[in-house]
N, C-alpha and C. Protein backbone atom coordinates (compact mmCIF):
# COMPACT_ATOMS: atom_id res chain seq x y z
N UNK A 1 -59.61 -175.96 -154.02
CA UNK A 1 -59.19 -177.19 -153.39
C UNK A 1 -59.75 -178.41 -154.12
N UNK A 2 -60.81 -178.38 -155.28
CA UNK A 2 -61.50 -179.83 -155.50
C UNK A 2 -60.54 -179.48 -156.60
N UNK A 3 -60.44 -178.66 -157.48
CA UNK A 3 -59.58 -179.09 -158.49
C UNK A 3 -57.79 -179.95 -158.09
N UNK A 4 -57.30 -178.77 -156.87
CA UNK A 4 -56.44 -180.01 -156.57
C UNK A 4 -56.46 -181.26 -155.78
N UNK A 5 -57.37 -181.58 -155.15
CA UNK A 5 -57.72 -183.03 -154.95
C UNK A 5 -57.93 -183.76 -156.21
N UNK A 6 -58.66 -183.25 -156.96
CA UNK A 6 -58.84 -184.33 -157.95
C UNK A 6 -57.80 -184.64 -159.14
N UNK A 7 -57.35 -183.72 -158.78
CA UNK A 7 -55.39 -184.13 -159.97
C UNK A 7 -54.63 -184.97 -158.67
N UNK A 8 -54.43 -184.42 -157.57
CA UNK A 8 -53.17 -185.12 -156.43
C UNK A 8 -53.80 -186.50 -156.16
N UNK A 9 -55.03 -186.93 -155.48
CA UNK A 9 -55.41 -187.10 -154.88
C UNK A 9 -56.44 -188.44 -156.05
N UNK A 10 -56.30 -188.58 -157.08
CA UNK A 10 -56.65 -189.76 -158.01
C UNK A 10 -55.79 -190.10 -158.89
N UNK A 11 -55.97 -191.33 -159.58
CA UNK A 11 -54.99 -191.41 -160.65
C UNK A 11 -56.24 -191.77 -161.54
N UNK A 12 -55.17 -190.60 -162.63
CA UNK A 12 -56.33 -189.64 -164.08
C UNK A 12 -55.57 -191.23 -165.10
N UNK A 13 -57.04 -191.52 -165.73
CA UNK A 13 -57.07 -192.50 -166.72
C UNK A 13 -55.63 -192.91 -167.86
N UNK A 14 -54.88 -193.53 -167.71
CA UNK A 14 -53.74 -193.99 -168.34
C UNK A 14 -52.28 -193.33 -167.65
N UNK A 15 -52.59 -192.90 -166.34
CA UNK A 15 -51.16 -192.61 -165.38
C UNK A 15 -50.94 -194.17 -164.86
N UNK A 16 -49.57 -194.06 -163.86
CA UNK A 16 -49.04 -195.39 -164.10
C UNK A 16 -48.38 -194.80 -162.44
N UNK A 17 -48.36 -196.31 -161.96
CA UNK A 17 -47.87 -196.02 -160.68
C UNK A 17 -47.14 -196.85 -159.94
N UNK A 18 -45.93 -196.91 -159.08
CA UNK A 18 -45.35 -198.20 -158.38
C UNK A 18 -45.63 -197.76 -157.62
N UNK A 19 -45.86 -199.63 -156.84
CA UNK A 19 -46.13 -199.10 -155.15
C UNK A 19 -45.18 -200.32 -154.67
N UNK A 20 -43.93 -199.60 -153.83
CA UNK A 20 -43.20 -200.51 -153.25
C UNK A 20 -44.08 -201.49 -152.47
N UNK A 21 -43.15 -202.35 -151.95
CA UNK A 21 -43.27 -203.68 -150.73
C UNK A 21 -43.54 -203.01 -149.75
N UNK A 22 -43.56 -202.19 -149.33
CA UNK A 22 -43.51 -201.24 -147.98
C UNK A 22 -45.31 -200.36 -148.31
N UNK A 23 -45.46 -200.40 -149.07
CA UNK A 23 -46.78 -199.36 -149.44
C UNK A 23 -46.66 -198.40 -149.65
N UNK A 24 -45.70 -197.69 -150.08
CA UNK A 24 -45.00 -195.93 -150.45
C UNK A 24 -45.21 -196.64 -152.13
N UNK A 25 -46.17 -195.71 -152.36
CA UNK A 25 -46.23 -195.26 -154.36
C UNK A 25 -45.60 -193.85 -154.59
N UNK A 26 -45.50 -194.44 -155.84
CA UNK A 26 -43.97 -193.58 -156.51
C UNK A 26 -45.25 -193.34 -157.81
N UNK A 27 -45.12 -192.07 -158.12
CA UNK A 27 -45.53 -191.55 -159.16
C UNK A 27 -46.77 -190.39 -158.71
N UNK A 28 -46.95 -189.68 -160.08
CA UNK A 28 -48.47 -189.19 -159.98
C UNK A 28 -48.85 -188.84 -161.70
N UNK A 29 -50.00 -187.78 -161.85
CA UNK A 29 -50.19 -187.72 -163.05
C UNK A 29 -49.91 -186.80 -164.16
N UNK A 30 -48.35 -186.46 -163.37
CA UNK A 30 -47.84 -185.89 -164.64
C UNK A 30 -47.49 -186.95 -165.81
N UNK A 31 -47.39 -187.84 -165.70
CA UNK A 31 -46.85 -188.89 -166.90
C UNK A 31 -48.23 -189.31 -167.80
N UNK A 32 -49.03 -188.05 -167.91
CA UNK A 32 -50.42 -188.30 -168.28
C UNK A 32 -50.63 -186.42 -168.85
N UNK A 33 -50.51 -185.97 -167.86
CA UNK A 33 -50.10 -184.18 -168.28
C UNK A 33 -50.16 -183.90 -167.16
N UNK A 34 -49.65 -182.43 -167.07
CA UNK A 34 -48.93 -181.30 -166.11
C UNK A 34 -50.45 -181.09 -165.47
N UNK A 35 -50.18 -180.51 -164.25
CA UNK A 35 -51.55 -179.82 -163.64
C UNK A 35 -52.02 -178.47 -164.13
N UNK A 36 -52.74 -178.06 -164.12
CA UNK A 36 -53.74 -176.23 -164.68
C UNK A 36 -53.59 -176.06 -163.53
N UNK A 37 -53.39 -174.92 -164.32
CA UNK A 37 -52.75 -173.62 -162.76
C UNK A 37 -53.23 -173.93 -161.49
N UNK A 38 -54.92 -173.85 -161.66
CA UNK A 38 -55.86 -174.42 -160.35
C UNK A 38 -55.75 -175.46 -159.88
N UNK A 39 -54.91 -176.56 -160.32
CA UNK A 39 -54.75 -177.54 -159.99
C UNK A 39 -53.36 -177.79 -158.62
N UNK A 40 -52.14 -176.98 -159.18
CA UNK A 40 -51.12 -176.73 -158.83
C UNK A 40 -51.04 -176.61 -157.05
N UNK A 41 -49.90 -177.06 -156.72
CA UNK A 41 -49.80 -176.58 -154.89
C UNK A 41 -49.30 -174.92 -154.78
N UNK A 42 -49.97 -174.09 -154.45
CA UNK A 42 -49.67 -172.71 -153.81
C UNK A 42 -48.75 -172.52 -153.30
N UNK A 43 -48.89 -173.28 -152.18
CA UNK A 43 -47.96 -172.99 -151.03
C UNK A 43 -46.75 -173.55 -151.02
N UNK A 44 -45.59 -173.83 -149.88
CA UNK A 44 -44.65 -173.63 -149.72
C UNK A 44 -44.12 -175.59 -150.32
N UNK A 45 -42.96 -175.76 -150.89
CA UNK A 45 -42.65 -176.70 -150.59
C UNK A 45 -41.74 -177.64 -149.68
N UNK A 46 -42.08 -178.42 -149.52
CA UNK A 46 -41.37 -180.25 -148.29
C UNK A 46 -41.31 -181.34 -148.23
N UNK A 47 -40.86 -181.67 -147.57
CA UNK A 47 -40.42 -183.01 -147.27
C UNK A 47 -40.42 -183.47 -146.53
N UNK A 48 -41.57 -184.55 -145.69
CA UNK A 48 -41.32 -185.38 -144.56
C UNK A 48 -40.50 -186.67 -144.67
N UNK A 49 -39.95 -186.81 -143.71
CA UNK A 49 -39.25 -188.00 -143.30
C UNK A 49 -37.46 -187.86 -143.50
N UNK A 50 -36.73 -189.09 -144.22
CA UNK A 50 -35.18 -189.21 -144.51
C UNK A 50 -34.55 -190.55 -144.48
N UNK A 51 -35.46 -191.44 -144.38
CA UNK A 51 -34.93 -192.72 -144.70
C UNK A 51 -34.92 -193.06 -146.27
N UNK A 52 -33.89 -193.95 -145.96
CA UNK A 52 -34.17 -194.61 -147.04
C UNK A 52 -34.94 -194.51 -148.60
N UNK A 53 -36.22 -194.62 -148.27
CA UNK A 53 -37.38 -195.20 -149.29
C UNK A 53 -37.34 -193.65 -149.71
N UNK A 54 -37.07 -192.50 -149.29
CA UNK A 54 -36.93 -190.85 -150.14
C UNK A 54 -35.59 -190.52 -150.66
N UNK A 55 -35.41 -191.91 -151.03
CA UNK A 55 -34.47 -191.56 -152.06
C UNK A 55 -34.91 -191.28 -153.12
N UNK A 56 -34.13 -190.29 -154.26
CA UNK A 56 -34.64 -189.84 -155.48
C UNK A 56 -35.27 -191.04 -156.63
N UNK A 57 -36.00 -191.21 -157.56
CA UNK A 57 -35.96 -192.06 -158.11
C UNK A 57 -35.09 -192.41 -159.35
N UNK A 58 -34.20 -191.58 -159.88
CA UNK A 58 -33.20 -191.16 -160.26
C UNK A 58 -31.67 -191.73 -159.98
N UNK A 59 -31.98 -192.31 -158.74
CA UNK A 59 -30.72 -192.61 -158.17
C UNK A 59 -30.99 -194.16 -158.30
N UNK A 60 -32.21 -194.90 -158.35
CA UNK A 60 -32.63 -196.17 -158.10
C UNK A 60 -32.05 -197.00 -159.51
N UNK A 61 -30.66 -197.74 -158.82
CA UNK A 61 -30.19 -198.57 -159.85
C UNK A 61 -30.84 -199.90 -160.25
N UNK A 62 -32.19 -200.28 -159.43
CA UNK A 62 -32.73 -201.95 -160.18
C UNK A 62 -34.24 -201.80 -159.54
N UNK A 63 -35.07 -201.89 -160.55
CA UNK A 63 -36.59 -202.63 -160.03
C UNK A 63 -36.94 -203.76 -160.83
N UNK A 64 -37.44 -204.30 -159.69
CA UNK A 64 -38.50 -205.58 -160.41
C UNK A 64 -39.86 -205.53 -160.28
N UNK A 65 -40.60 -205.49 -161.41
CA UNK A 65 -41.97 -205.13 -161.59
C UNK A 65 -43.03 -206.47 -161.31
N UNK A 66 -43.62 -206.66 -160.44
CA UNK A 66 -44.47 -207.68 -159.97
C UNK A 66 -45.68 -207.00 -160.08
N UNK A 67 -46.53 -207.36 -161.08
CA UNK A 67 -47.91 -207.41 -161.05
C UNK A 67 -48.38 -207.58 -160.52
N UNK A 68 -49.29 -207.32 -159.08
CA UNK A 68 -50.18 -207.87 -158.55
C UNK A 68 -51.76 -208.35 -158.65
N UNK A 69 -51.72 -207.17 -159.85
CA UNK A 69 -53.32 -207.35 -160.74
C UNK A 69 -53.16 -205.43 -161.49
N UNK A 70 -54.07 -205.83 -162.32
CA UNK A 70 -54.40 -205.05 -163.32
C UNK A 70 -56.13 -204.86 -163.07
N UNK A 71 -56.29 -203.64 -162.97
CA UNK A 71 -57.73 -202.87 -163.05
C UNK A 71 -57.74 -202.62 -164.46
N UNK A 72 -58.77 -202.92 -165.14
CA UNK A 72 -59.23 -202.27 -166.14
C UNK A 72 -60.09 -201.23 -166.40
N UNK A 73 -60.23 -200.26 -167.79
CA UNK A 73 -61.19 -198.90 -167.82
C UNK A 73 -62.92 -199.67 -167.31
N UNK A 74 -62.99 -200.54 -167.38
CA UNK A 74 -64.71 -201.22 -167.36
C UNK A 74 -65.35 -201.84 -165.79
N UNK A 75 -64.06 -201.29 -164.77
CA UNK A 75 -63.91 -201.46 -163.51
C UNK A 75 -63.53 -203.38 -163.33
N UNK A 76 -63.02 -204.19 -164.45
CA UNK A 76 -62.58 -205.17 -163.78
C UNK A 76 -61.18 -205.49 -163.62
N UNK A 77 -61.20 -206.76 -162.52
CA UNK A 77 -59.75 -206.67 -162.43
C UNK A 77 -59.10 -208.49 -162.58
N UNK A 78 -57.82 -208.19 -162.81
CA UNK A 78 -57.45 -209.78 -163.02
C UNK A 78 -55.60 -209.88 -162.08
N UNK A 79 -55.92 -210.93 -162.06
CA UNK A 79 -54.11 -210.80 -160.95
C UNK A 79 -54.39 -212.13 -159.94
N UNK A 80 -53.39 -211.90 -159.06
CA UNK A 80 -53.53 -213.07 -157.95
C UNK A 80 -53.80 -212.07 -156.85
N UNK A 81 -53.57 -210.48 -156.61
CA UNK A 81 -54.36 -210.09 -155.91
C UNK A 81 -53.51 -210.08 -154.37
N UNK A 82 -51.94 -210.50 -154.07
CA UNK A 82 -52.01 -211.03 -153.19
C UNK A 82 -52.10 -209.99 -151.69
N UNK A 83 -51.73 -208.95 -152.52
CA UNK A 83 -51.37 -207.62 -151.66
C UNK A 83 -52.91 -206.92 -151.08
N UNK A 84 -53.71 -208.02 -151.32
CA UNK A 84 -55.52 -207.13 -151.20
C UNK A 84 -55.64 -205.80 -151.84
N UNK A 85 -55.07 -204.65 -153.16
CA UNK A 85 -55.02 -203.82 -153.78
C UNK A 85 -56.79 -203.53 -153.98
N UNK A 86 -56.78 -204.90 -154.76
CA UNK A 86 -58.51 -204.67 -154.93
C UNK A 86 -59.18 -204.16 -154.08
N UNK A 87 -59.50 -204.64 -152.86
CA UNK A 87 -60.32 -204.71 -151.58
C UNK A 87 -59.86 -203.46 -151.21
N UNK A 88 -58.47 -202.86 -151.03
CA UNK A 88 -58.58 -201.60 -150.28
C UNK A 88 -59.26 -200.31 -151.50
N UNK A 89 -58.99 -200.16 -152.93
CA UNK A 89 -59.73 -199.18 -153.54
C UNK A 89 -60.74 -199.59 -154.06
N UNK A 90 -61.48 -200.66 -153.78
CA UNK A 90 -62.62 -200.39 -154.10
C UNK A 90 -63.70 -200.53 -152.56
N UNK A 91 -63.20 -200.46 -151.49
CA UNK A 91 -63.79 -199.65 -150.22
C UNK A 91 -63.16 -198.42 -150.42
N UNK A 92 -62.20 -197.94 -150.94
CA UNK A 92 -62.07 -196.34 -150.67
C UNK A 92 -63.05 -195.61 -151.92
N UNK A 93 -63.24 -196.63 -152.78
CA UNK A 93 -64.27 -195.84 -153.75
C UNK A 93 -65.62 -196.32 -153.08
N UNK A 94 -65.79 -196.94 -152.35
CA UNK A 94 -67.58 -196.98 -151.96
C UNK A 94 -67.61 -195.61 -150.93
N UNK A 95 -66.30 -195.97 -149.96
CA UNK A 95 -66.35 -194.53 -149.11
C UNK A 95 -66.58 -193.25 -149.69
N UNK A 96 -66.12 -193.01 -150.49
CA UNK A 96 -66.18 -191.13 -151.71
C UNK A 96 -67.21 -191.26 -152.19
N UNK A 97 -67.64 -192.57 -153.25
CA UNK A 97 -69.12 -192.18 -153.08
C UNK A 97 -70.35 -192.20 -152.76
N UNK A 98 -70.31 -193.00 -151.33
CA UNK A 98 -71.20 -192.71 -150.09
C UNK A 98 -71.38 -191.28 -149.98
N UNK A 99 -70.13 -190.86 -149.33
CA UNK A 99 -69.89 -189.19 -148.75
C UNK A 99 -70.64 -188.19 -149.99
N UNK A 100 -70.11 -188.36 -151.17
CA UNK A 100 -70.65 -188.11 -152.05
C UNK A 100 -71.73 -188.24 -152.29
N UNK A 101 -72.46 -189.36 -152.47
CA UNK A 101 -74.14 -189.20 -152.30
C UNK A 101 -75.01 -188.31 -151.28
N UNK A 102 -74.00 -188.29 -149.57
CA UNK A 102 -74.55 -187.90 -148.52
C UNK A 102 -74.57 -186.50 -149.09
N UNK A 103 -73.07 -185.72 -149.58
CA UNK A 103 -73.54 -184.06 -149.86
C UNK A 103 -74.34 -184.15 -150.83
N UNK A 104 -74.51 -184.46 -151.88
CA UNK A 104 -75.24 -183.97 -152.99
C UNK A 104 -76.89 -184.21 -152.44
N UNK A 105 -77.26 -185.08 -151.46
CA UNK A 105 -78.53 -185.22 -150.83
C UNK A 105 -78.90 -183.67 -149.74
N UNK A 106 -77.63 -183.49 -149.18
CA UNK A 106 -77.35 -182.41 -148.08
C UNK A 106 -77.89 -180.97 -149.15
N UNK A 107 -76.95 -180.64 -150.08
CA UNK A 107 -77.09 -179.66 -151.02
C UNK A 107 -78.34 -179.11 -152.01
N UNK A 108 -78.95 -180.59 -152.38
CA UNK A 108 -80.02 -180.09 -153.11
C UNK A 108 -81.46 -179.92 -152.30
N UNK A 109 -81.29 -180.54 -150.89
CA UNK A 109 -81.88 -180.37 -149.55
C UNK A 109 -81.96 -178.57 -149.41
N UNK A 110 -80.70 -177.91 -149.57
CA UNK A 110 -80.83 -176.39 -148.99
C UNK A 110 -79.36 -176.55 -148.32
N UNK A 111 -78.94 -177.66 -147.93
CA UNK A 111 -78.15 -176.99 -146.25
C UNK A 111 -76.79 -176.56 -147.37
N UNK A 112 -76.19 -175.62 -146.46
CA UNK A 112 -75.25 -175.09 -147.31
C UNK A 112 -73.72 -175.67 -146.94
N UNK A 113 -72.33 -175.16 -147.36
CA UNK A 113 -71.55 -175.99 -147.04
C UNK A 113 -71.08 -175.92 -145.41
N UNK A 114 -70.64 -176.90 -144.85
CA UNK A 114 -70.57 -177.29 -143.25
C UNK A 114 -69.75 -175.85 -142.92
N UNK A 115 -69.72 -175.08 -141.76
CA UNK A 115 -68.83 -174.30 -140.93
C UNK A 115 -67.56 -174.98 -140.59
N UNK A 116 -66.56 -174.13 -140.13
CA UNK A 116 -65.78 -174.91 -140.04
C UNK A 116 -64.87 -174.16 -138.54
């Protein structure tokens, strides 16, 4: 499971991503490379929802690309920002590695991984 969280579940250094007006992003990191086997979904595949916005991207006859800001590899960023992009991933990166500090404190402590 950490190997596929960490392919699904980040975007790997030079992948590329739209995120409509609505907040639905379009992409992942195959446009960077394919997943390793361990990486891959097992199980069955689906589809939630049927509006609209799951339409193929294939079928999408016009986008207009609005910058909202650009992150760079050195963690800075430049833009007008207006969509708050910044502010929401970089609290979702203090959150992971909070949690993250908390297990690796938990682990080298003894306690082993949580029951479930």
């Amino acid at each position: 499971m950490r190997a596929f969280a960490g392919y699904w579940h980040a975007i790997l250094p030079g992948s590329k991503r739209y995120v409509s007006g609505g907040g639905r992003m379009f992409g992942d990191n195959a446009d960077v490379r394919p997943p390793t086997p361990e990486e891959d979904w097992k199980g069955p595949r689906f589809s939630v929802g049927g509006s609209w916005h799951n339409m193929p991207m294939d079928r999408t006859r016009r986008v207009t690309l609005i910058l909202d800001g650009i992150f760079f590899s050195d963690g800075e960023f430049a833009g007008p920002n207006d969509a708050q992009l910044y502010e929401r991933i970089v609290c979702d990166a203090e959150v992971y590695q909070a949690v993250a500090a908390a297990a690796r404190v938990q682990f080298s402590a003894g306690a082993g991984a949580p029951s479930s």
